[in-house]
Protein backbone atom coordinates (compact mmCIF):
# COMPACT_ATOMS: atom_id res chain seq x y z
CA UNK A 1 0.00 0.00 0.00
CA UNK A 2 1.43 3.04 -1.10
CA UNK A 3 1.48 5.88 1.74
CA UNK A 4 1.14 9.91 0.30
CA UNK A 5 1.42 12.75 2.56
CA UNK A 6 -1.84 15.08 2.08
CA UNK A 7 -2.09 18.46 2.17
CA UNK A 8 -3.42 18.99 5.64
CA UNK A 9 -0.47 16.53 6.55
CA UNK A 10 1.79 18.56 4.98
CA UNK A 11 0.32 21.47 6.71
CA UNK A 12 0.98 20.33 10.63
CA UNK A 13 4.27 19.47 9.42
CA UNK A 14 5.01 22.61 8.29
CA UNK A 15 3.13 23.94 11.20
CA UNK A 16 5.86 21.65 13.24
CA UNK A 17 9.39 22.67 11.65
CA UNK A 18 8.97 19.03 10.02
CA UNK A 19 8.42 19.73 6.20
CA UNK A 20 6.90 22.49 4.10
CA UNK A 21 3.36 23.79 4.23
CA UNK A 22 3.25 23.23 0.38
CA UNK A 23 3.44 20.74 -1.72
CA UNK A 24 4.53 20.08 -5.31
CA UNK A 25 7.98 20.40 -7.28
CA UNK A 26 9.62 22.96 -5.52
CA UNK A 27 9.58 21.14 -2.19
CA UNK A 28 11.54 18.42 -3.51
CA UNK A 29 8.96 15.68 -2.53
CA UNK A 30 5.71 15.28 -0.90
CA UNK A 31 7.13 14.93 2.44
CA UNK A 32 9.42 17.57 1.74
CA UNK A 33 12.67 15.51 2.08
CA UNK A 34 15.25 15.24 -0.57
CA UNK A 35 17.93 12.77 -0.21
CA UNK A 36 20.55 15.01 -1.19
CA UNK A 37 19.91 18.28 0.63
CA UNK A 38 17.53 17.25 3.38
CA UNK A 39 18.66 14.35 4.71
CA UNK A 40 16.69 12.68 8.08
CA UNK A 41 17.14 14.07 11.35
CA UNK A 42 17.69 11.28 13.76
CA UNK A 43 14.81 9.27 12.99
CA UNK A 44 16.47 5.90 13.36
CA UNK A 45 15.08 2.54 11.64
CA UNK A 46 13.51 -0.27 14.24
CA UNK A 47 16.20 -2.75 13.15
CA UNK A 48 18.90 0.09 14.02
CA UNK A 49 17.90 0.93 17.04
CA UNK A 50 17.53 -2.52 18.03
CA UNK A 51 21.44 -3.69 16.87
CA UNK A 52 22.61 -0.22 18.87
CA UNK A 53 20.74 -1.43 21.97
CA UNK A 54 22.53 -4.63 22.01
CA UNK A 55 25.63 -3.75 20.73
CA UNK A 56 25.92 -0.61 22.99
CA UNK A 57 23.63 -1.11 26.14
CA UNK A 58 21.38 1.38 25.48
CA UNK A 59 17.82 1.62 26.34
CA UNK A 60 17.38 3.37 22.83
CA UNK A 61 15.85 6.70 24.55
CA UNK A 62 18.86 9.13 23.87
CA UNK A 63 19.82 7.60 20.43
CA UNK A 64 21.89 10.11 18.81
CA UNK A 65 20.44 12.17 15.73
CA UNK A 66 22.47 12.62 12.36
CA UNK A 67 23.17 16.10 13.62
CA UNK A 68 24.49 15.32 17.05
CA UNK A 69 26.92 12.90 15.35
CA UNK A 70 28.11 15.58 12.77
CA UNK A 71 28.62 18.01 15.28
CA UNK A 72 30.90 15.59 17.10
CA UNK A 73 33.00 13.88 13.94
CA UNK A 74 35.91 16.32 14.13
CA UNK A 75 36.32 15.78 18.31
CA UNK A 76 35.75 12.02 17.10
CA UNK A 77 39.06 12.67 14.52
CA UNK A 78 41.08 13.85 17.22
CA UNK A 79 40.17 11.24 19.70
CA UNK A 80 39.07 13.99 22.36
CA UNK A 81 35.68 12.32 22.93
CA UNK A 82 34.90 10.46 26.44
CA UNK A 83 34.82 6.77 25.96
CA UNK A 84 31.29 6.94 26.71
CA UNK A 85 30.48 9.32 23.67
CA UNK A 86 32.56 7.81 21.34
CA UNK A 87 31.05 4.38 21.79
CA UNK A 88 28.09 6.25 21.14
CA UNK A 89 29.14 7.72 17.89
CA UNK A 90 30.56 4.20 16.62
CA UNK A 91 27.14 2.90 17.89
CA UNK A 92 25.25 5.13 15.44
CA UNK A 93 28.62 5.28 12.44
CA UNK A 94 28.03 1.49 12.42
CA UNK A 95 24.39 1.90 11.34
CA UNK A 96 24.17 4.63 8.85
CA UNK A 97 25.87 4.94 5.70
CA UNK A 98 25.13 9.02 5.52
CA UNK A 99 27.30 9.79 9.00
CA UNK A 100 29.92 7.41 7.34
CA UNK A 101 30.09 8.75 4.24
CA UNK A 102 30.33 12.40 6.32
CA UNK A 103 33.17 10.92 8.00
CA UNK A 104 34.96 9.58 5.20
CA UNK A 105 34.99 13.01 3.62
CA UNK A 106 36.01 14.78 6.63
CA UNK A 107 39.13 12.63 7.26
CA UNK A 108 40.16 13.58 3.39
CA UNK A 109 39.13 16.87 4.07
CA UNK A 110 41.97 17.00 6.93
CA UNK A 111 44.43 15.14 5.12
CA UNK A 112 44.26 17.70 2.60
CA UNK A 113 44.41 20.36 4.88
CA UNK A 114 47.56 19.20 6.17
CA UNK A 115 49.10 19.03 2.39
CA UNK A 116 48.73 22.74 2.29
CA UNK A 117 51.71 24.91 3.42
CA UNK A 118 52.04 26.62 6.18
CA UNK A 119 51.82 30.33 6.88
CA UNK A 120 53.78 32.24 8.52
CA UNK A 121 53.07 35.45 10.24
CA UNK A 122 55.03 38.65 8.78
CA UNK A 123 58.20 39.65 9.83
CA UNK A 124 57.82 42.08 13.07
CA UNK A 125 54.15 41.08 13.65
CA UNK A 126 55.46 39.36 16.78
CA UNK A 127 57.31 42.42 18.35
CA UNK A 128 54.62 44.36 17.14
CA UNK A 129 51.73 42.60 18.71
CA UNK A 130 53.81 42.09 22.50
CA UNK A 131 54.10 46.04 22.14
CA UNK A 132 50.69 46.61 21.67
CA UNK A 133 49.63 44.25 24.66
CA UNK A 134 51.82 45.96 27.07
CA UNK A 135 50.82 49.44 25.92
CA UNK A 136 46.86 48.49 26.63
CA UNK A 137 48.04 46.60 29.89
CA UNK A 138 49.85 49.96 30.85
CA UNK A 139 46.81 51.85 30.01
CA UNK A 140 44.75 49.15 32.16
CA UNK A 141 47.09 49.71 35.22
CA UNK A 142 46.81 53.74 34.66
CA UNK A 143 43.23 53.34 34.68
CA UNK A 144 43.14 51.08 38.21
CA UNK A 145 45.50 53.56 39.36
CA UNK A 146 43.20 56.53 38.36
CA UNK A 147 39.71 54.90 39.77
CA UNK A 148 41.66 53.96 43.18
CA UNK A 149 42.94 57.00 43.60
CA UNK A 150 39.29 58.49 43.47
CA UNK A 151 38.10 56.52 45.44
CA UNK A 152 39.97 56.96 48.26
């Protein structure tokens, strides 16, 4: 049985934040969702949430959505997650071939960073920066000065 989203479906959606109030060509589809620029936002298959729940011991009620894991893929690169949260984000990675593919292309995305050279800060930019520190540190302390000296 083939399911269709309805206008007045379409319209609690929109009225929601879940999908446009319109339908037709310009929304991309009748449930508003293109795979290419609007992909899912956490909803997470039966049979996924069930193989996370085993695999990672969770009850399945704070399953992360595609956005919390994209937020979290560079801390993931640098291994600065908590054990906890990167099981977490392996839990969900495992399961779903968008966050992967995400992953994949930031990892070549830093590799390619890291290809690039290096650039290096003008001559004098250095001295000239300490100078301007301590000049608005002196002007700081001249300021103290100045407001204790009022108020005493």
């Amino acid at each position: 049985m083939e399911r269709r989203v309805t206008s007045s479906v379409a319209a609690a959606r929109s009225e929601h934040g879940r999908g446009p109030a319109i339908l037709g060509p310009d929304t991309g589809s009748a449930s508003g969702r293109s795979a290419v620029t609007k992909p899912d936002n956490g909803v997470v298959p039966a049979a996924s949430r069930t193989a996370q729940t085993a695999t990672h011991g969770s009850v399945g009620i704070a399953d992360l959505s595609h956005t919390d894991v994209r937020n979290s893929l560079s801390e993931y690169l640098d291994d600065s997650l908590s054990p906890s949260d990167r099981r977490r984000i392996e839990g969900h990675l495992a399961t779903c071939r968008p966050c992967t593919a995400d992953l994949a292309t930031l990892r070549a995305t830093v590799k390619l960073a890291q290809t690039l050279p290096q650039a290096h800060a003008p001559a004098g930019a250095r001295a000239r920066i300490l100078e301007a520190a301590r000049c608005e540190a002196d002007a700081m302390a001249d300021d103290d000065d100045g407001a204790a000296a009022a108020d005493a």
